[in-house]
N, C-alpha and C. Protein backbone atom coordinates (compact mmCIF):
# COMPACT_ATOMS: atom_id res chain seq x y z
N UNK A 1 -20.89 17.74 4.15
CA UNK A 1 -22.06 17.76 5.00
C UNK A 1 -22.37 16.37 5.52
N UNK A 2 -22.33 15.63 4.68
CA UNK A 2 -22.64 14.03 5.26
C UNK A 2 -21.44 13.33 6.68
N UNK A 3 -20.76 14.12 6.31
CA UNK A 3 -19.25 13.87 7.22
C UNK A 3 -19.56 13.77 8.34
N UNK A 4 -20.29 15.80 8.60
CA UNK A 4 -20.73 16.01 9.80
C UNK A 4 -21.42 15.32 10.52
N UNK A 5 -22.63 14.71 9.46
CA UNK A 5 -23.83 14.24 10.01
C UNK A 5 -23.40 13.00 10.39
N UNK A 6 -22.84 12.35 10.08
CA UNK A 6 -21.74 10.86 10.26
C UNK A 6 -20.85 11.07 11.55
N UNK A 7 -20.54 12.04 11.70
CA UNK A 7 -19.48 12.11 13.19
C UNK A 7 -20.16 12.55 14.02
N UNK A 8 -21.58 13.33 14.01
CA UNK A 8 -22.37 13.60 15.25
C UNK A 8 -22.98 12.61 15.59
N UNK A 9 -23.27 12.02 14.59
CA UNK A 9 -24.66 10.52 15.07
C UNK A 9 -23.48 9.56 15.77
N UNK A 10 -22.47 9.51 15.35
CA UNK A 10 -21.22 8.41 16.02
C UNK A 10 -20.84 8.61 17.14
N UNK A 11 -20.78 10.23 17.42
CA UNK A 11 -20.82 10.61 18.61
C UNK A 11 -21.38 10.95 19.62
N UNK A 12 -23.04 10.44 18.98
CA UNK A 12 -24.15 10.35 20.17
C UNK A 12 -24.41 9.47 20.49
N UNK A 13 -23.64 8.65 19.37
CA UNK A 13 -24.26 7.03 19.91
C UNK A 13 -23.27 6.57 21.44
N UNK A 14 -21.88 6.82 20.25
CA UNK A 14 -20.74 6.53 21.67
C UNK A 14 -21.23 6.75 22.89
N UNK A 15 -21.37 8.03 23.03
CA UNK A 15 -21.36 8.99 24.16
C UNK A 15 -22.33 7.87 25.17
N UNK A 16 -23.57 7.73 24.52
CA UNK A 16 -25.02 7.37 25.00
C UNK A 16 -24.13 5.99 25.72
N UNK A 17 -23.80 5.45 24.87
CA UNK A 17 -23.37 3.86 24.82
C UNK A 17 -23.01 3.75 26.49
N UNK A 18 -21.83 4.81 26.18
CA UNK A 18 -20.51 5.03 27.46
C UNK A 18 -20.67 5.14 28.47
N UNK A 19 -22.01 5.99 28.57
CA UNK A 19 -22.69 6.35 29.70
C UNK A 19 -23.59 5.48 30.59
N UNK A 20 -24.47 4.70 29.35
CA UNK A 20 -24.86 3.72 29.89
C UNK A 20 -24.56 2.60 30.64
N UNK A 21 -23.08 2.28 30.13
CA UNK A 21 -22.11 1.31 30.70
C UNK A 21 -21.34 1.54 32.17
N UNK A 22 -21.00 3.37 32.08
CA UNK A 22 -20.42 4.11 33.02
C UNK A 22 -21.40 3.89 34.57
N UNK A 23 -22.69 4.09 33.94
CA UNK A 23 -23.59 3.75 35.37
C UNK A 23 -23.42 2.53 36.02
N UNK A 24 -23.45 1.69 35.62
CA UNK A 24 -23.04 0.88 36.48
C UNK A 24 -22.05 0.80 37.11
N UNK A 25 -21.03 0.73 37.35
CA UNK A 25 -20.12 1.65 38.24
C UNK A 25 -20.39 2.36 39.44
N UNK A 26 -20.87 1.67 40.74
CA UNK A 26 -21.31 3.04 41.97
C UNK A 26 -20.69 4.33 42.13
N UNK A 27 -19.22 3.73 41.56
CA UNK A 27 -18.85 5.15 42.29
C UNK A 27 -18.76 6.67 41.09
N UNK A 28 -18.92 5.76 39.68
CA UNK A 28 -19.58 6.99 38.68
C UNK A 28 -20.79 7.19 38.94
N UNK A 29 -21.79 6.52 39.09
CA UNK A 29 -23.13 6.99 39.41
C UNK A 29 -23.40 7.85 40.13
N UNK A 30 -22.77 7.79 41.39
CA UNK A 30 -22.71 8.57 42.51
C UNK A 30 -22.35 10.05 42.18
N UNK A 31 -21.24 10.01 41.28
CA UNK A 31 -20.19 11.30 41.20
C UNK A 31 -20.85 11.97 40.21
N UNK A 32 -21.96 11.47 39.63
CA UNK A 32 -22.76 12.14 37.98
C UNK A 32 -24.04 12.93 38.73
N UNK A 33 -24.53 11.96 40.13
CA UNK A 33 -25.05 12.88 40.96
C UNK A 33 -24.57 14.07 41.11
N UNK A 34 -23.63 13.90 41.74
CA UNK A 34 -23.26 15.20 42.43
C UNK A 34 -22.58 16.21 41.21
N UNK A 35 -22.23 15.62 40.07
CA UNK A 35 -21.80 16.67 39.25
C UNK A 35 -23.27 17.48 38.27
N UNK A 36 -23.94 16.58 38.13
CA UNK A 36 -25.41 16.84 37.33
C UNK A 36 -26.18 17.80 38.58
N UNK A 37 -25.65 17.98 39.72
CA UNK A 37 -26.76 18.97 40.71
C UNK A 37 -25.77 20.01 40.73
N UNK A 38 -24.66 20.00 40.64
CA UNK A 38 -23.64 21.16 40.65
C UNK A 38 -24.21 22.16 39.46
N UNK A 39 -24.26 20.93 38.51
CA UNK A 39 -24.59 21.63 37.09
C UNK A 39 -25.87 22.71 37.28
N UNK A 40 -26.85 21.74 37.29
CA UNK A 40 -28.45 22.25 37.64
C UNK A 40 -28.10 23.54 38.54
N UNK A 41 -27.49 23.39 39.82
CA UNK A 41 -27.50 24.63 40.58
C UNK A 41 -26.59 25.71 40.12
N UNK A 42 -25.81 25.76 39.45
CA UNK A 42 -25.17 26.72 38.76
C UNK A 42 -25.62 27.37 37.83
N UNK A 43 -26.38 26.71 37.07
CA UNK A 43 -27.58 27.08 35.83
C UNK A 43 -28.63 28.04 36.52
N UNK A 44 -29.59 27.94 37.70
CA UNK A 44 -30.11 28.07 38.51
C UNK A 44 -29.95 29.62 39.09
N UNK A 45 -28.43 29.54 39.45
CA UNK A 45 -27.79 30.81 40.23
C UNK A 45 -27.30 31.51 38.70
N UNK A 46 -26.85 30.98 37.90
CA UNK A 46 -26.80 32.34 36.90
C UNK A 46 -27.97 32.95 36.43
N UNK A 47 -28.48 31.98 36.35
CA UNK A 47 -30.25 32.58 35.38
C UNK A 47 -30.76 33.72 36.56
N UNK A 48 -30.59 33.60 38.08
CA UNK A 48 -31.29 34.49 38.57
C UNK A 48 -30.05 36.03 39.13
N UNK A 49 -28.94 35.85 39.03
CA UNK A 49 -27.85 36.37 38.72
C UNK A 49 -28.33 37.69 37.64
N UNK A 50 -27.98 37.10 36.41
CA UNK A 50 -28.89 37.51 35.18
C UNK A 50 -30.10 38.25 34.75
N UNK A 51 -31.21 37.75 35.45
CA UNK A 51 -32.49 38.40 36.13
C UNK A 51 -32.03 39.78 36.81
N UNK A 52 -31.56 39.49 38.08
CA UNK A 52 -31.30 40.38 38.48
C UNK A 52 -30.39 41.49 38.21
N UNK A 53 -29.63 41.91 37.19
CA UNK A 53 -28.85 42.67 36.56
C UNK A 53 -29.94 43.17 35.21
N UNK A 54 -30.59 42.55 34.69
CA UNK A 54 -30.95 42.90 33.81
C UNK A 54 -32.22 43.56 33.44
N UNK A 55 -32.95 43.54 35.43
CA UNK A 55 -34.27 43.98 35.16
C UNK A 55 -34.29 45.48 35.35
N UNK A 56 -35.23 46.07 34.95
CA UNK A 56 -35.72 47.23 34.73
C UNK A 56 -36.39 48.10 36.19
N UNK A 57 -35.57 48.81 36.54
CA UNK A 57 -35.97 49.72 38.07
C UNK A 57 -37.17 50.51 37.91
N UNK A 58 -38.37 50.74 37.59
CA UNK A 58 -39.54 51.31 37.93
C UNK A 58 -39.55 52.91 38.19
């Protein structure tokens, strides 16, 4: 159990670290845009996707 908890915290730190460093970089910044709104809008279109299959006809 401690293992786990030892390789997730290592790997949030990394991650965080990487990212932080990664921004600076224009042309990652740029591309985290456009991948972070891809994301959001895909999330977006399934949830109402979803909705709509799953609601109840009256």
């Amino acid at each position: 159990m401690a293992a786990n908890l030892v390789g997730a915290l290592v790997w949030g730190v990394l991650l965080t670290v990487t990212g932080y460093f990664a921004a600076s970089i224009p042309a990652v910044k740029s591309a985290a845009y456009l991948i972070g709104g891809a994301f959001i809008l895909g999330a977006i279109i399934a949830g109402i996707l979803s909705w709509r299959r799953n609601r109840v006809v009256a």
